[in-house]
Structure formats: C-alpha cells, structure tokens
C-alpha atoms as a PDB file:
ATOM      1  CA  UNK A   1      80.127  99.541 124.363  1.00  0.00           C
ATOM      2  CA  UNK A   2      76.297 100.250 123.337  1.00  0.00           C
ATOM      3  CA  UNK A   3      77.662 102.874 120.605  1.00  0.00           C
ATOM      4  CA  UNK A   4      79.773 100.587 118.225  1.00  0.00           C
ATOM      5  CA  UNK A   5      78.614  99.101 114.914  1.00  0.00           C
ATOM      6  CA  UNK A   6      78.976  95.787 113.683  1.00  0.00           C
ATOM      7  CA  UNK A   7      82.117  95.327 111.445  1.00  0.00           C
ATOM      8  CA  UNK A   8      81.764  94.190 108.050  1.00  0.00           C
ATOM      9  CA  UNK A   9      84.772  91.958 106.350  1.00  0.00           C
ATOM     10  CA  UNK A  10      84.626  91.194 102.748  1.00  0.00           C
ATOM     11  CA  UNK A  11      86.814  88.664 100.608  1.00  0.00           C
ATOM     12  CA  UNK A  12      87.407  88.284  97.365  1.00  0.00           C
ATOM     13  CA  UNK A  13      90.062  85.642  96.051  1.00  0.00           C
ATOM     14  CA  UNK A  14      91.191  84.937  91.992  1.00  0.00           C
ATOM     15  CA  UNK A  15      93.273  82.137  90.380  1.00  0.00           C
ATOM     16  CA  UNK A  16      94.396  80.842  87.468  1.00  0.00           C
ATOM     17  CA  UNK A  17      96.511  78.101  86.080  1.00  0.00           C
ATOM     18  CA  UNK A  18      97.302  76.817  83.169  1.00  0.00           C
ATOM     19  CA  UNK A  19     100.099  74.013  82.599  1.00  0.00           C
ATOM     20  CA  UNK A  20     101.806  72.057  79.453  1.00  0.00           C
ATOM     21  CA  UNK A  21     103.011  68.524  79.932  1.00  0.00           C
ATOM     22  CA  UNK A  22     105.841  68.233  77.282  1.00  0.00           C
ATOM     23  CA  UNK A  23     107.396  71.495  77.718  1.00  0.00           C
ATOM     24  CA  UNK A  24     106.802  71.319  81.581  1.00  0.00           C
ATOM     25  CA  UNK A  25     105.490  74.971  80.937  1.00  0.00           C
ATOM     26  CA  UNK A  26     103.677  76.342  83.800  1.00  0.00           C
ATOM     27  CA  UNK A  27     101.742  80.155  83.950  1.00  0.00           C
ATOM     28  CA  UNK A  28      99.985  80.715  87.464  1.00  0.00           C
ATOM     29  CA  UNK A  29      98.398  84.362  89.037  1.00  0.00           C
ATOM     30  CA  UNK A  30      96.734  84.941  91.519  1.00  0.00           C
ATOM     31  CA  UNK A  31      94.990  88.506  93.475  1.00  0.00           C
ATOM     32  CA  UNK A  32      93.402  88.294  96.346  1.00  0.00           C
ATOM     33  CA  UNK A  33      92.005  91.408  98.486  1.00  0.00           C
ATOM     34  CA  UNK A  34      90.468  92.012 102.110  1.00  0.00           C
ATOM     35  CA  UNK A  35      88.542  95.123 103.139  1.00  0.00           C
ATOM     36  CA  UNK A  36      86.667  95.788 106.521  1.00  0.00           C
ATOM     37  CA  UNK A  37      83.556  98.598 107.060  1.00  0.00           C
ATOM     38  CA  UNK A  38      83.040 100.035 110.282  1.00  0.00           C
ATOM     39  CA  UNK A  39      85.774  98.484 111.446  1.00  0.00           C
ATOM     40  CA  UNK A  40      86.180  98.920 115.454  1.00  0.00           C
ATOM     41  CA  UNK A  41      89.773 100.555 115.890  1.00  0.00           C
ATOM     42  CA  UNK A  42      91.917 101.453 119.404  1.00  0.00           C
ATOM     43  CA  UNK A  43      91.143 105.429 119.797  1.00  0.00           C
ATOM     44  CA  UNK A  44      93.603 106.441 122.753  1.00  0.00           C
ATOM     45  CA  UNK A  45      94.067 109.529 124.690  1.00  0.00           C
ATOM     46  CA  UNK A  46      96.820 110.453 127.062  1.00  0.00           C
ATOM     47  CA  UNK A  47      96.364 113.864 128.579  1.00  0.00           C
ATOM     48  CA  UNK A  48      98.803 115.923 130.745  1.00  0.00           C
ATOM     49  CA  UNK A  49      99.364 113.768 133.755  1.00  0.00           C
ATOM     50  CA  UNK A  50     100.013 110.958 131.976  1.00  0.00           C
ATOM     51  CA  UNK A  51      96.686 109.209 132.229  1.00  0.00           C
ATOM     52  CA  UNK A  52      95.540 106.963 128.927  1.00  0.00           C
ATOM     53  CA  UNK A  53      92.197 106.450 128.491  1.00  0.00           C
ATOM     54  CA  UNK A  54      91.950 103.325 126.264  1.00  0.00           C
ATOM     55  CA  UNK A  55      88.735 103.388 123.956  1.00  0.00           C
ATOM     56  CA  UNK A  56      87.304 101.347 120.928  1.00  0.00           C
ATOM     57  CA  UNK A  57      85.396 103.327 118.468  1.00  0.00           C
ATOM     58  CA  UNK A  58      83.702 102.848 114.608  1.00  0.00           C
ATOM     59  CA  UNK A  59      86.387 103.690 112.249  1.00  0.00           C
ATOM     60  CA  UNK A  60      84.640 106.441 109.910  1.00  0.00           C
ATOM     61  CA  UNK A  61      85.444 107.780 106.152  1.00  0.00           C
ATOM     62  CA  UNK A  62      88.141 105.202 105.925  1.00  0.00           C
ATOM     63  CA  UNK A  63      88.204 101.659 104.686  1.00  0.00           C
ATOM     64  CA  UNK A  64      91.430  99.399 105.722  1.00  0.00           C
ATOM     65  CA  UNK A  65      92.277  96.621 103.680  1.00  0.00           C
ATOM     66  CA  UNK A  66      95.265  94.094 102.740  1.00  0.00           C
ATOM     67  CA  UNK A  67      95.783  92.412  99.360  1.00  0.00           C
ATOM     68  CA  UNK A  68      98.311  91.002  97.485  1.00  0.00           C
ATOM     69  CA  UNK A  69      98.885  89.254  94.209  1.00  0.00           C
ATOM     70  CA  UNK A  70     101.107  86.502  92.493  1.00  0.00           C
ATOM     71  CA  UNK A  71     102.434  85.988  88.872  1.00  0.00           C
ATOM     72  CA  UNK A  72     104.841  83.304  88.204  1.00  0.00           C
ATOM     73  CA  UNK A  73     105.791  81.304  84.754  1.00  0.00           C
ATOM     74  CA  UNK A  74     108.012  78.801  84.365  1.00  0.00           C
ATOM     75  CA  UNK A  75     109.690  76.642  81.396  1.00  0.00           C
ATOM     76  CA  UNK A  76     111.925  73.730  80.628  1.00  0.00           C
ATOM     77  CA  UNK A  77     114.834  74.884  78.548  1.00  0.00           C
ATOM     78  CA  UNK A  78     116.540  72.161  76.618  1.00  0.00           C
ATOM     79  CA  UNK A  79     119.407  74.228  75.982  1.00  0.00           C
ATOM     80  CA  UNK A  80     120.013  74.169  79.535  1.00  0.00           C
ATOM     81  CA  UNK A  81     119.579  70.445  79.494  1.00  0.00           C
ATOM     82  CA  UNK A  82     116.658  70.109  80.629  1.00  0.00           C
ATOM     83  CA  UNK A  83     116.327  72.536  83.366  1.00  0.00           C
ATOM     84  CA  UNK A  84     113.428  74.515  83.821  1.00  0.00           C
ATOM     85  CA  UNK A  85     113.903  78.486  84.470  1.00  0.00           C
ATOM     86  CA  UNK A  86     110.910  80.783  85.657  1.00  0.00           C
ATOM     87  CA  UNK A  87     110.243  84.080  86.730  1.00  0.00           C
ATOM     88  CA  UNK A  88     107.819  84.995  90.026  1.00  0.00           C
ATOM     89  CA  UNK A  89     106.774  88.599  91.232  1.00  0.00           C
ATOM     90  CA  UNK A  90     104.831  88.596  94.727  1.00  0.00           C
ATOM     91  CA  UNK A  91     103.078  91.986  95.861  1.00  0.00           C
ATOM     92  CA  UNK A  92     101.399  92.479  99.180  1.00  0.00           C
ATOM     93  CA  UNK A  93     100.088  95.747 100.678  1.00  0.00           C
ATOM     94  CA  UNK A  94      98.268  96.943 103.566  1.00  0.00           C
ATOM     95  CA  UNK A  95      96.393  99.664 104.904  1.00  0.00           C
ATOM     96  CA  UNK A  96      95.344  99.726 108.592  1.00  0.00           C
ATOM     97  CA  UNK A  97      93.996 102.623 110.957  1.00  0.00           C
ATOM     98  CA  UNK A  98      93.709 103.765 114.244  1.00  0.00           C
ATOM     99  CA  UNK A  99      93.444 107.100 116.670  1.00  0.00           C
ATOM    100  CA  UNK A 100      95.697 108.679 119.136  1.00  0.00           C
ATOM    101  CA  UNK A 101      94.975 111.647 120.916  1.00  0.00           C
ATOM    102  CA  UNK A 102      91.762 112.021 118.775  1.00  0.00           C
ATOM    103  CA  UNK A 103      94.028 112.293 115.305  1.00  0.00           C
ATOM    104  CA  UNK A 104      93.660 109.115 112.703  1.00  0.00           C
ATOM    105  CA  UNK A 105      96.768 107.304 112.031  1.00  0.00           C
ATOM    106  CA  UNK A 106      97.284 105.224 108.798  1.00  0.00           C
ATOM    107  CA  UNK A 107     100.034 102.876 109.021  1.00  0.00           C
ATOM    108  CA  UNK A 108     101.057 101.227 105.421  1.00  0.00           C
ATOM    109  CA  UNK A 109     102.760  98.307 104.710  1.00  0.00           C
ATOM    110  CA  UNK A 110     103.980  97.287 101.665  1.00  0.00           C
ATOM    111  CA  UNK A 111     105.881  94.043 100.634  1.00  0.00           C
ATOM    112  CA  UNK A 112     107.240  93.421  96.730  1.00  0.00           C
ATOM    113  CA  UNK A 113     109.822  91.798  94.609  1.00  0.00           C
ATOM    114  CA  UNK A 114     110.616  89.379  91.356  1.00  0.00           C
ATOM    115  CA  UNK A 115     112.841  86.583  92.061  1.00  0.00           C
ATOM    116  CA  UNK A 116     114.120  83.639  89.580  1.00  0.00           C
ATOM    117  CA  UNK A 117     114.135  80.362  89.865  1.00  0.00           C
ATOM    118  CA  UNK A 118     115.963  77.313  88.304  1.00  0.00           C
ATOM    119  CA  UNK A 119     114.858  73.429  89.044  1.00  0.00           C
ATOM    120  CA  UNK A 120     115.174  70.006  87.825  1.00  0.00           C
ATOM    121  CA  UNK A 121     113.763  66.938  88.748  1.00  0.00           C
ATOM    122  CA  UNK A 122     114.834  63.600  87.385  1.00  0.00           C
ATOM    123  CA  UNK A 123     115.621  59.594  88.644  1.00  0.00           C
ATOM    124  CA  UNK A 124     119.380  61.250  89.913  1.00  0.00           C
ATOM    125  CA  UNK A 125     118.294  63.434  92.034  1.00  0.00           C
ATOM    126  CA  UNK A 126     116.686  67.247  92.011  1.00  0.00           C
ATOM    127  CA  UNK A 127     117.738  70.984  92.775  1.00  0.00           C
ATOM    128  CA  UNK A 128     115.176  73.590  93.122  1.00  0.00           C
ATOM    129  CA  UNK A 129     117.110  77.377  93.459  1.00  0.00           C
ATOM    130  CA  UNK A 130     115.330  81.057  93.631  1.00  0.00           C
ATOM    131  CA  UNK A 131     117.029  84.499  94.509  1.00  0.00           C
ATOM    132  CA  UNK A 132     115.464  87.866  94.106  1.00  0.00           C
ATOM    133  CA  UNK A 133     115.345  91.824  96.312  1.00  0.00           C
ATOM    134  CA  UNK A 134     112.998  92.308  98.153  1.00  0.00           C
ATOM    135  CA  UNK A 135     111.237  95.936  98.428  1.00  0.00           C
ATOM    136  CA  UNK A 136     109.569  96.484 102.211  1.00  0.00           C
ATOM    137  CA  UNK A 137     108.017  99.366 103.940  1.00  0.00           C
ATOM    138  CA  UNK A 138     106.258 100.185 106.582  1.00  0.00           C
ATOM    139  CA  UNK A 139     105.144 104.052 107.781  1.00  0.00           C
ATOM    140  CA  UNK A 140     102.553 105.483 110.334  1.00  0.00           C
ATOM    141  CA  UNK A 141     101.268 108.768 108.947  1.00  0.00           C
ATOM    142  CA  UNK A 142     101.832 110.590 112.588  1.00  0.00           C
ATOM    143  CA  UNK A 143     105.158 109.235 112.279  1.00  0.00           C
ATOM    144  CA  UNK A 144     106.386 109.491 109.067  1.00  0.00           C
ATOM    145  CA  UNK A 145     110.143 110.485 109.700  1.00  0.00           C
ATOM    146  CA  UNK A 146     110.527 107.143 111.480  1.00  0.00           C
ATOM    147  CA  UNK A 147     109.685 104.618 109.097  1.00  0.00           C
ATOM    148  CA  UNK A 148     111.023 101.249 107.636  1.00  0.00           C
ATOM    149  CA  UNK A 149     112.085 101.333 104.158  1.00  0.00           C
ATOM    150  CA  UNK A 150     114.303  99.989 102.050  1.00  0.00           C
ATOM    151  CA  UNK A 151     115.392  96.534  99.100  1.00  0.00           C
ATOM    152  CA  UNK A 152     116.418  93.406 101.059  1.00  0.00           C
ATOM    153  CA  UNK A 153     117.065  89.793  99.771  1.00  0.00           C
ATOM    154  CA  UNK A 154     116.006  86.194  99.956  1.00  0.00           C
ATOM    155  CA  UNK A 155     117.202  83.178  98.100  1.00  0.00           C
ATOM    156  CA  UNK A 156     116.825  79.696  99.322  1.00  0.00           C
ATOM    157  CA  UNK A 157     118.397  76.174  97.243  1.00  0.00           C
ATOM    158  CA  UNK A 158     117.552  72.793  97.648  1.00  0.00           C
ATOM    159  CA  UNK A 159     119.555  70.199  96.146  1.00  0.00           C
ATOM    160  CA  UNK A 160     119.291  66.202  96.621  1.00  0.00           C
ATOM    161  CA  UNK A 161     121.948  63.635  94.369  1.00  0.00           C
ATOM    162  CA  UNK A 162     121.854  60.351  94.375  1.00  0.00           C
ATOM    163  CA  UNK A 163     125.860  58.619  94.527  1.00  0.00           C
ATOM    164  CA  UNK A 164     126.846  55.154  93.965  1.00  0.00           C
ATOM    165  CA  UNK A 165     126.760  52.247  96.501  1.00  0.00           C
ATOM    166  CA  UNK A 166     123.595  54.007  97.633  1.00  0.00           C
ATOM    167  CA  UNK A 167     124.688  57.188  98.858  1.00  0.00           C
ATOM    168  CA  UNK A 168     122.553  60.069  98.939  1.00  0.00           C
ATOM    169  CA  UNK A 169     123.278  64.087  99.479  1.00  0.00           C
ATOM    170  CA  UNK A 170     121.077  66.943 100.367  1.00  0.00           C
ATOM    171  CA  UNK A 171     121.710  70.190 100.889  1.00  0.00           C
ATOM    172  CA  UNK A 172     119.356  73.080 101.509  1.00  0.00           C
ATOM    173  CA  UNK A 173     119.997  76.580 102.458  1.00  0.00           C
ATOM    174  CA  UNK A 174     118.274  80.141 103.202  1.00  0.00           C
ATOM    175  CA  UNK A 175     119.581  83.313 102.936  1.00  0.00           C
ATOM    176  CA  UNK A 176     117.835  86.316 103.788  1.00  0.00           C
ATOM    177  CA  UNK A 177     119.217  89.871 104.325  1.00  0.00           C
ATOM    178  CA  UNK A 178     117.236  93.518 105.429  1.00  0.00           C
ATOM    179  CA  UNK A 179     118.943  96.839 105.270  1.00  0.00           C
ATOM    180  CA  UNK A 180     119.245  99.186 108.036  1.00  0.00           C
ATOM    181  CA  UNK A 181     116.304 101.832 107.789  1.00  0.00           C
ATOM    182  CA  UNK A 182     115.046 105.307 109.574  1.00  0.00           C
ATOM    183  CA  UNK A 183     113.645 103.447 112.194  1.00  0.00           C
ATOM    184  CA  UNK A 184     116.508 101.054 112.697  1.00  0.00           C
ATOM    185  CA  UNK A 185     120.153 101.717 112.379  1.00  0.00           C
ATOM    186  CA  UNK A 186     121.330  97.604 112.277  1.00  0.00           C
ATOM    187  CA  UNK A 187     120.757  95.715 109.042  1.00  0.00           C
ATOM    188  CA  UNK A 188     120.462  91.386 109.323  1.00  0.00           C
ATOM    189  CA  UNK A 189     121.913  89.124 107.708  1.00  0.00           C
ATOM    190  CA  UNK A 190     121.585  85.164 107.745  1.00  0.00           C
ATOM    191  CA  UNK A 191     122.784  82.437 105.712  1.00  0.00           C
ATOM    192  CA  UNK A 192     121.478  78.995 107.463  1.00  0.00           C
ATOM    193  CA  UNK A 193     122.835  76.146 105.414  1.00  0.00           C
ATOM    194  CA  UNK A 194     121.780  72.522 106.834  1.00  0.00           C
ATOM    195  CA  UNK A 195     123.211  68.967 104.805  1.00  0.00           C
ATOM    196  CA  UNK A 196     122.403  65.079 105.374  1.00  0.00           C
ATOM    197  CA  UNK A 197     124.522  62.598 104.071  1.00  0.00           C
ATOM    198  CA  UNK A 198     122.534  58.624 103.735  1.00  0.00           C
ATOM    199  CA  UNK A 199     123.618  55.701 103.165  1.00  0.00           C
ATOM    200  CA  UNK A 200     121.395  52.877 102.541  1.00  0.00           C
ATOM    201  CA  UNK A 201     121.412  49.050 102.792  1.00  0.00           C
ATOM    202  CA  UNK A 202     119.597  45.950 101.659  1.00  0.00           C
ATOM    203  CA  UNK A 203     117.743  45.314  98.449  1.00  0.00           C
ATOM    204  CA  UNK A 204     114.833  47.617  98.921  1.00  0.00           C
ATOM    205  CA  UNK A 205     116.996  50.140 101.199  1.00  0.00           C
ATOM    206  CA  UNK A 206     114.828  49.572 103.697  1.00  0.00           C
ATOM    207  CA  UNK A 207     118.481  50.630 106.088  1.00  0.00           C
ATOM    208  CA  UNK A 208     119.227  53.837 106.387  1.00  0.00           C
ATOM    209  CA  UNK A 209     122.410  55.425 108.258  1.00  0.00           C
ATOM    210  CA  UNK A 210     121.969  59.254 107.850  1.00  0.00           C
ATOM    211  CA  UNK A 211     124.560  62.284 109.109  1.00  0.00           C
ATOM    212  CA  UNK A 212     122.577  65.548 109.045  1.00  0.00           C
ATOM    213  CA  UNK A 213     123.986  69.065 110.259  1.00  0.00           C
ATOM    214  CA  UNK A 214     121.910  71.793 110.874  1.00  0.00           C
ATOM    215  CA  UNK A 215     122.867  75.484 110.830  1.00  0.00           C
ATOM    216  CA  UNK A 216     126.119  74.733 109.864  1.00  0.00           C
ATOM    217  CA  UNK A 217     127.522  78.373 109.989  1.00  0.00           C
ATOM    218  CA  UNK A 218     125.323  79.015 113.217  1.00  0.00           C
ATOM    219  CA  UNK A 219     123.223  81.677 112.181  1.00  0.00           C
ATOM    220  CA  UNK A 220     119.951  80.961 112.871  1.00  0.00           C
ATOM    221  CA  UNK A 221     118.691  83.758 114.769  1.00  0.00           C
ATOM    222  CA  UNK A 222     115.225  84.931 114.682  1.00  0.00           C
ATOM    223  CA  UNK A 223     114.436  88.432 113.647  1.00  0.00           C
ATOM    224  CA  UNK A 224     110.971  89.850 112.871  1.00  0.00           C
ATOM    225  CA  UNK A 225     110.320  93.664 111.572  1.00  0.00           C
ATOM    226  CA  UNK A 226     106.339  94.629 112.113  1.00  0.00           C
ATOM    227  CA  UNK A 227     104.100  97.692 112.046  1.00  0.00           C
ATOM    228  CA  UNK A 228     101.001  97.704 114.316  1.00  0.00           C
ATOM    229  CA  UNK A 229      99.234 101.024 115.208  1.00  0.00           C
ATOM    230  CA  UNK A 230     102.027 103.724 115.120  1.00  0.00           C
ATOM    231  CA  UNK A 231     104.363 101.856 116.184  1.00  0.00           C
ATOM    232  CA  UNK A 232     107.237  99.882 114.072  1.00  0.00           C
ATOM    233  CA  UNK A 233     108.731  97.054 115.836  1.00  0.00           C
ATOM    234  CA  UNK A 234     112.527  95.097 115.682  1.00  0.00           C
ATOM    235  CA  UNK A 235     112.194  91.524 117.265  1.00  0.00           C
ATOM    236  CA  UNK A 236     114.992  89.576 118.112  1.00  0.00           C
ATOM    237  CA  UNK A 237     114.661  86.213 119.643  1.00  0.00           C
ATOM    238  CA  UNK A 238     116.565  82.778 120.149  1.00  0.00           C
ATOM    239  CA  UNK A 239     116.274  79.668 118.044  1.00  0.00           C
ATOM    240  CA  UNK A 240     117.690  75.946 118.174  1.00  0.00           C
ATOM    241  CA  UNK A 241     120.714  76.285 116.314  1.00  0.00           C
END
C-alpha cells in the first residue's frame, strides 16, 4: 500500500525500590506507558450485498496507547510473629482504534484492583497468601450497550512445612472468579488447589518419595475474556486436569 506512513512506537518505563533489612520493609512502584503515531489500523467496509472490502489505513487525530502502573509495600509485623503484611494496587489501561464502515471505533480496556498479602519465610517452612477484587472492563464505542464490566476476584496461597522424620507438605492454590456482564450472561468461577506430600531419606536427603495431586477439586478449565476491534470475546478451552 504506497499511501501508508511509517508507524511510530514510543516507550517509556519507571521504577523504584527501596528495601530495609531488619524490618524486612519493602516499598516498590512502578509506571510504564506505550503510545503509537500513525499507527496502521484495519478500516473495513461491508456494503449491501454483503461484500467486505478489507483495508489498512494511517490512523489520524488519534493516538492509542496501553500503560499501567504498580505500587506495593510490605512489612514484617512482630506482633504477628514475625509475619510480614503488605498492600499492592496494579492498574492497567488501554486504548486501541480501528474503522468500520468508514466510522472510528475506540475500544477501552481497563484492568484495576488492591489486593493484600501475608508471608513468612523461615528454616520450618514458608506461606506466601494474597486476595483482592478485581475491577475489568472492556467497551467498543460503536458498541457500547454490549460491553464487559464489572469487580471479579483472585487470590492465590502457597504454603510449604517441614514435619518430623523428614516429611514435607505443600500446598498451593488459585482462585479466580469474573461476574456475568452485558456482553455475557455466565459468570466463572475456579478454585484449583494442587498438594505434594515428601518424604525423604538418607543423611543429606538425597531420597525423595513424593505424592503430588493436581487439581484436586477438578476445576481447571481455561477461560479467557478479550476485546480486539469491536468485538468482545468469551474463550473457553480444555486443560490437563
């Protein structure tokens, strides 16, 4: 296509950390954003008999760009002997354009939520636990009755103990739940909990004999909610359980 323009993507990425020893004290942030000029977007027409004409074009007047950012702190509480408590919040956002039928569509996406956390790492063993809603949406401006909207959540735990006669536990688990929405009338839901029991032998347990389960409750079942275009899009698809 002689007529398009190059495309011009620009980056810009910021971090900080800072992090205390004896009070296992930990600050971290982070913003990073993406932006594109000139981008080359789909511009599709369908007229009357049902013919599409499928056509790139120079995206004019309108800049689409992603970025996110990350805040987290942490702190070991001795009043909770020893275990260290922090606080995260994760934003992400999106703006992305394209044409149909000659009119511009803007589809947004926007991802955000705080979630808390409680770990503790010592010679017995560790456990490392977060929860927190989740705030998604996702709307195409020629389409804005049928969007995706709507608090979810998402908590995960990890926990490894160390028992006598060298025995060893671990148990980690995901959960993760999404709301029904305009756009879809089924919400998901998944808990996937897998566990491995060890026992070990010799001085140096250098023998292991493990038992490991995965997906105990038999849940794992993959699920994906995306925007692309004007179009929002369920996938469901099969995992190893």
């Amino acid at each position: 296509n002689p007529l398009l323009k190059p495309a011009y993507n620009n980056r810009f990425n910021v971090n900080y950390n800072t992090y205390k020893v004896l009070t296992n004290q930990n600050f971290y942030v982070s913003a990073s954003a993406n932006f594109t000029q000139d981008q080359i977007v789909s511009n599709n027409t369908t007229d009357s008999e049902g013919r599409t004409i499928f056509k790139s074009v120079n995206l004019e007047s309108k800049i689409p760009f992603t970025t996110g950012g990350y805040l987290g702190f942490s702190r070991k509480l001795e009043f909770l002997g020893g275990v260290s408590a922090g606080l995260e919040l994760n934003v992400a956002g999106s703006k992305f354009f394209n044409y149909v039928n000659n009119q511009l569509n803007a589809t947004t996406n926007i991802n955000a939520g705080p979630s808390i956390n409680l770990n503790k790492y010592d010679e017995k063993g560790q456990f490392y636990l977060s929860f927190g809603p989740q705030y998604n949406s996702q709307e195409a401006s020629l389409q804005k009755q049928i969007n995706n909207k709507g608090w979810g959540y998402q908590g995960y735990l990890d926990l490894q103990r160390k028992l006598p006669k060298k025995i060893s536990v671990n148990v980690s688990s995901e959960y993760n739940y999404q709301p029904s929405s305009a756009a879809f009338s089924n919400s998901f839901e998944q808990l996937i909990i897998n566990a491995r029991l060890t026992k070990a032998f010799l001085k140096e347990e250098k023998f292991k004999v493990v038992l490991s389960a995965n997906d105990i409750l038999n849940q794992n079942r993959g699920f994906r909610r995306t925007a692309t275009g004007n179009s929002i899009i369920q996938t469901s698809y099969n995992n190893i359980s």
